[in-house]
C-alpha atoms as a PDB file:
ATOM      1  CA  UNK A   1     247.624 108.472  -4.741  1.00  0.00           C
ATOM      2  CA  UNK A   2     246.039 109.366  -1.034  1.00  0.00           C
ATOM      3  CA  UNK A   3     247.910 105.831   0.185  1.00  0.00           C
ATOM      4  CA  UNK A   4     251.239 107.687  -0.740  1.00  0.00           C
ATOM      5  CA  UNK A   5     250.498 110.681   0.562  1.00  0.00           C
ATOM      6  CA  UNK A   6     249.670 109.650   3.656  1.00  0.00           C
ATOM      7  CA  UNK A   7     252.893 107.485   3.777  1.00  0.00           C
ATOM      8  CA  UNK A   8     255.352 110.792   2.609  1.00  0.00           C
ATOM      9  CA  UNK A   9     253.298 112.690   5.729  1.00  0.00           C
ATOM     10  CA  UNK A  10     253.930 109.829   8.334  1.00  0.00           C
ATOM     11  CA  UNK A  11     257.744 110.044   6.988  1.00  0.00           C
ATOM     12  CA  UNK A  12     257.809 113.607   7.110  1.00  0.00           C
ATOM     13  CA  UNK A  13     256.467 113.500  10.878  1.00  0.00           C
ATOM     14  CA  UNK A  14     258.859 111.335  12.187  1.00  0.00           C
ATOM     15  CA  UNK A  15     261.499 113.241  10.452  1.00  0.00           C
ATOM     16  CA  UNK A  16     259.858 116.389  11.999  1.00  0.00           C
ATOM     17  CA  UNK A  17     259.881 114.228  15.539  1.00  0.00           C
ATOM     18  CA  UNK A  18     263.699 113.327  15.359  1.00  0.00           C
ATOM     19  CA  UNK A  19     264.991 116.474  14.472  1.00  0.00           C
ATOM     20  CA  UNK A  20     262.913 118.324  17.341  1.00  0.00           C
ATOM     21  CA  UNK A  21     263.907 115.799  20.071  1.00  0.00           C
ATOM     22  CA  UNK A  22     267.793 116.433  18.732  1.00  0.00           C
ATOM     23  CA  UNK A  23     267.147 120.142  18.839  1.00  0.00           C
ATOM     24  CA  UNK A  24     265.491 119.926  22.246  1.00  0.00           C
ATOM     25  CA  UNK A  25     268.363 117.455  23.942  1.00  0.00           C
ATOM     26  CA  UNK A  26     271.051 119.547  22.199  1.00  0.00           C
ATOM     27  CA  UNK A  27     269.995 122.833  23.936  1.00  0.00           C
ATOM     28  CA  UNK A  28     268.856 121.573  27.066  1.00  0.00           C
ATOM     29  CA  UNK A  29     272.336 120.450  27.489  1.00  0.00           C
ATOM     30  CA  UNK A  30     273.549 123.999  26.830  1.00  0.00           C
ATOM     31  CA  UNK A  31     271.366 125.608  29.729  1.00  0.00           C
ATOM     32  CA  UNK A  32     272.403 123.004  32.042  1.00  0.00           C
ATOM     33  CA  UNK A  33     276.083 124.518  31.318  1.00  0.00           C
ATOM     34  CA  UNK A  34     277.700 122.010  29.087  1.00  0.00           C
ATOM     35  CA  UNK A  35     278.013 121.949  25.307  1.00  0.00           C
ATOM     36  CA  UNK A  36     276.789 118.431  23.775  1.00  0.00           C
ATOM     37  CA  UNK A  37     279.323 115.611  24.674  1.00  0.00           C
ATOM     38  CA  UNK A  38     280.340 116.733  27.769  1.00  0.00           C
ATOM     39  CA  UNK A  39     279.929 115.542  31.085  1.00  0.00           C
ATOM     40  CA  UNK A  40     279.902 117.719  34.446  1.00  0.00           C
ATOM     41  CA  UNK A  41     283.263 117.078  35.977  1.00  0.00           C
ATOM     42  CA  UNK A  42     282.871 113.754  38.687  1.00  0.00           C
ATOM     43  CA  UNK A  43     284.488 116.449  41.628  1.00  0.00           C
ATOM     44  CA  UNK A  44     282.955 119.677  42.640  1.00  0.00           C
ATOM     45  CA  UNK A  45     284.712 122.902  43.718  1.00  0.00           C
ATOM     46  CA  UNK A  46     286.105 122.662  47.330  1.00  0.00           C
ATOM     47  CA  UNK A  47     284.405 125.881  48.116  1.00  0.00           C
ATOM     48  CA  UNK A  48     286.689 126.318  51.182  1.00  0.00           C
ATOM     49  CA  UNK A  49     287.356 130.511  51.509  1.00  0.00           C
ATOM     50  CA  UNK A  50     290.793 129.496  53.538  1.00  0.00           C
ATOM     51  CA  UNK A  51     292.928 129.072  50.212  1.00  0.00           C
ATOM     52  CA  UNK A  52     291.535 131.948  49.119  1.00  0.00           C
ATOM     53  CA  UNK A  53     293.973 134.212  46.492  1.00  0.00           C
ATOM     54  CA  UNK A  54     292.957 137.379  44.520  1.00  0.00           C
ATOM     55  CA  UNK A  55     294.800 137.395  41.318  1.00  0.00           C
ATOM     56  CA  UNK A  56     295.795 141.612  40.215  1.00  0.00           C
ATOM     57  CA  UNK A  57     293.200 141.409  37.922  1.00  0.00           C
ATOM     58  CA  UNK A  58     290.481 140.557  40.020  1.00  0.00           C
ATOM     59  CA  UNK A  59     291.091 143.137  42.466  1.00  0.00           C
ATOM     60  CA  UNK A  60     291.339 145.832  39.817  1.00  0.00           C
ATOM     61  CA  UNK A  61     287.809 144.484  38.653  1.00  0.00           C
ATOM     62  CA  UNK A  62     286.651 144.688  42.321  1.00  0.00           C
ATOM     63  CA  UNK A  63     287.518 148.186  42.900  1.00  0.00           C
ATOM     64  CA  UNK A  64     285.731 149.648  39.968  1.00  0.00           C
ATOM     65  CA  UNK A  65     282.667 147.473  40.369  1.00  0.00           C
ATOM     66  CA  UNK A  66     282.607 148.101  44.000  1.00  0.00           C
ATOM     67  CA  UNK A  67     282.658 144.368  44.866  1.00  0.00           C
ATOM     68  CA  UNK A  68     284.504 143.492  48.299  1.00  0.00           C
ATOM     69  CA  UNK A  69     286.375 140.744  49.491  1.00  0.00           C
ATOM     70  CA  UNK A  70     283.030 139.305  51.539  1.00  0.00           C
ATOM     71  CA  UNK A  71     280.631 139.680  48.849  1.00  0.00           C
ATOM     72  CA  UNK A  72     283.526 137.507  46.779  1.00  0.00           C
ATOM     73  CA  UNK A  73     282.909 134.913  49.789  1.00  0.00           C
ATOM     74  CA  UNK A  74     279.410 135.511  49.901  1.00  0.00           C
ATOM     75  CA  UNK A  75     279.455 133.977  46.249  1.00  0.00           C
ATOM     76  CA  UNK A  76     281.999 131.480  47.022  1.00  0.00           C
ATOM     77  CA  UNK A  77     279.678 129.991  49.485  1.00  0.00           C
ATOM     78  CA  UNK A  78     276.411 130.156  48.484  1.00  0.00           C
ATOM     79  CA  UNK A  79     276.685 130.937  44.281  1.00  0.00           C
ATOM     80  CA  UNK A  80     275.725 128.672  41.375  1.00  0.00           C
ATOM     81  CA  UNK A  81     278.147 127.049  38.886  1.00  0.00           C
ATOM     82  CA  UNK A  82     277.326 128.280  35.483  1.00  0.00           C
ATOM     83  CA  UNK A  83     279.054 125.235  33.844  1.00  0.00           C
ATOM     84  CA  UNK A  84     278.652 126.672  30.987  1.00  0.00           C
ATOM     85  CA  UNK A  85     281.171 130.186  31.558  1.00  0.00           C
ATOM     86  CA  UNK A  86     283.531 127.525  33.314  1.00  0.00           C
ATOM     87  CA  UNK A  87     286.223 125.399  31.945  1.00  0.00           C
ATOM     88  CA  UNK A  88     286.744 122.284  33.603  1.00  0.00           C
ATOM     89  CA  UNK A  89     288.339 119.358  32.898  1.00  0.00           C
ATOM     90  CA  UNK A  90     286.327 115.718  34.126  1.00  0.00           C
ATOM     91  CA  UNK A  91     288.795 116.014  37.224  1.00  0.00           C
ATOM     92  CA  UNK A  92     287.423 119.392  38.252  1.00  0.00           C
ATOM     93  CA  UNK A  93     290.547 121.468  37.532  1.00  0.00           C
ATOM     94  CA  UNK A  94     290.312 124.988  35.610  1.00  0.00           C
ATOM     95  CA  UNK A  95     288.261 127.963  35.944  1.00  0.00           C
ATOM     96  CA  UNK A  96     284.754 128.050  38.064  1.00  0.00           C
ATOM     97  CA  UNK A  97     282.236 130.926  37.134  1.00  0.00           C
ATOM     98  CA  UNK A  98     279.690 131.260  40.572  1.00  0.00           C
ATOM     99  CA  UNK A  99     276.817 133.089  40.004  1.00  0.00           C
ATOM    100  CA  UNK A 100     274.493 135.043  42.521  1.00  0.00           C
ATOM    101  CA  UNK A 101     273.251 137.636  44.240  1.00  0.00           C
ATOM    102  CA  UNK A 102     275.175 140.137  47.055  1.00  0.00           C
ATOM    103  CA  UNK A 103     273.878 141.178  50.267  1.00  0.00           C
ATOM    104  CA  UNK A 104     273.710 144.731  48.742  1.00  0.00           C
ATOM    105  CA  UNK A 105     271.699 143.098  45.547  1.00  0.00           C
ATOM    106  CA  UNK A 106     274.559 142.946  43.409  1.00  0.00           C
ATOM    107  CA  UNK A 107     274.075 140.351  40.999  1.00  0.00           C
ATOM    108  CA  UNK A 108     277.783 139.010  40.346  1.00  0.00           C
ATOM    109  CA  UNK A 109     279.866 136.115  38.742  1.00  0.00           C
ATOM    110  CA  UNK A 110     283.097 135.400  39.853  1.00  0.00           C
ATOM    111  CA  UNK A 111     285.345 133.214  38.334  1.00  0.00           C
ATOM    112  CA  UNK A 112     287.588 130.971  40.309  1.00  0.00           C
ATOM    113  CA  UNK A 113     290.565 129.259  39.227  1.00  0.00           C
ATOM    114  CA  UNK A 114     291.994 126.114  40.844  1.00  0.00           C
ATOM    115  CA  UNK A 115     295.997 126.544  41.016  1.00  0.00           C
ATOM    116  CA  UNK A 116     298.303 124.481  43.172  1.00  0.00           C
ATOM    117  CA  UNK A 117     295.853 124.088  46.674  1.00  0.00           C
ATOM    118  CA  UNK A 118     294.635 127.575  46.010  1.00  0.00           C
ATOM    119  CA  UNK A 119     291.889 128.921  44.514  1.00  0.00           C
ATOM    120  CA  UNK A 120     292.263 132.345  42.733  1.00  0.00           C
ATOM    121  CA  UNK A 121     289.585 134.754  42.081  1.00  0.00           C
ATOM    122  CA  UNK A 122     290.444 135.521  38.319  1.00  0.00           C
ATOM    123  CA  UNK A 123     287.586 138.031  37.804  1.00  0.00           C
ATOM    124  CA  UNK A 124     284.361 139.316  39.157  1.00  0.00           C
ATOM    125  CA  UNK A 125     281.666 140.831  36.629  1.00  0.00           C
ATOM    126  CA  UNK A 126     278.511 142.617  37.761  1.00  0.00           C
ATOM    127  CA  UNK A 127     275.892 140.999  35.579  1.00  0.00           C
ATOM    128  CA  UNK A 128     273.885 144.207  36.046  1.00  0.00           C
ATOM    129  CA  UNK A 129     275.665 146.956  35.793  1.00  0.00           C
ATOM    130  CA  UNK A 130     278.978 148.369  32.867  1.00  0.00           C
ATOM    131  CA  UNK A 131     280.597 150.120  34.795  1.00  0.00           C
ATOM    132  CA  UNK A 132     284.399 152.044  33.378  1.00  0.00           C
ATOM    133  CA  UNK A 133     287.221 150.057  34.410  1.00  0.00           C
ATOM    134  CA  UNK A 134     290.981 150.403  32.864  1.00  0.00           C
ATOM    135  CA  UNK A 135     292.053 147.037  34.013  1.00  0.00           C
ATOM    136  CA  UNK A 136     294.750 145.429  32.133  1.00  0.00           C
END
């Protein structure tokens, strides 16, 4: 009887192994920004502040959150990818969410959009602070 129980526990902690090394690589891959299967796209964001564009929206969503047009740089520049508020394809096209902090403190994402040798700021979100906005 002990020689079988001690086989059903040796199963039981490998099962206990696998499904913990699953759970670990499947969420890992979440905080590095990308849901399970895919990859990072193989080009980056041409963070070049020349082809600039602020979309309506975005500069509705500035106003009220008291974000300017250099703190949008400012992120542009120096801000994180958060792969996993972005949508990219494996060619690097879609929507870019940058991440980081203002010279004033602010702490801000700002998504960028790649669009025909521009790059549109879509939105900008303080990650701090609701503040009222009637932006359409």
């Amino acid at each position: 009887m002990t020689k079988i129980w001690m086989k059903y526990r040796l199963i039981f902690l490998i099962v206990i192994l696998i499904v913990a090394f699953l759970f670990f690589k499947y969420y890992s891959s979440k905080e590095n920004g990308h849901s399970s299967g895919t990859n990072k796209p193989t080009t980056g964001l041409d963070r070049n502040s020349n082809r600039l564009s602020i979309s309506q929206h975005a500069k509705c969503r500035m106003e009220c959150r008291d974000i300017t047009e250099e703190e949008i740089r400012e992120i542009l520049s120096d801000g994180k990818i958060n792969y996993y508020k972005s949508s990219l394809n494996n060619e690097g096209e879609g929507t870019y969410a940058l991440e980081g902090y203002s010279r004033d403190k602010q702490h801000l994402r700002i998504v960028f959009a790649t669009k025909q040798n521009k790059l549109v700021v879509v939105t900008c979100i303080d990650l701090d602070k609701e503040w009222p906005c009637d932006c359409n």
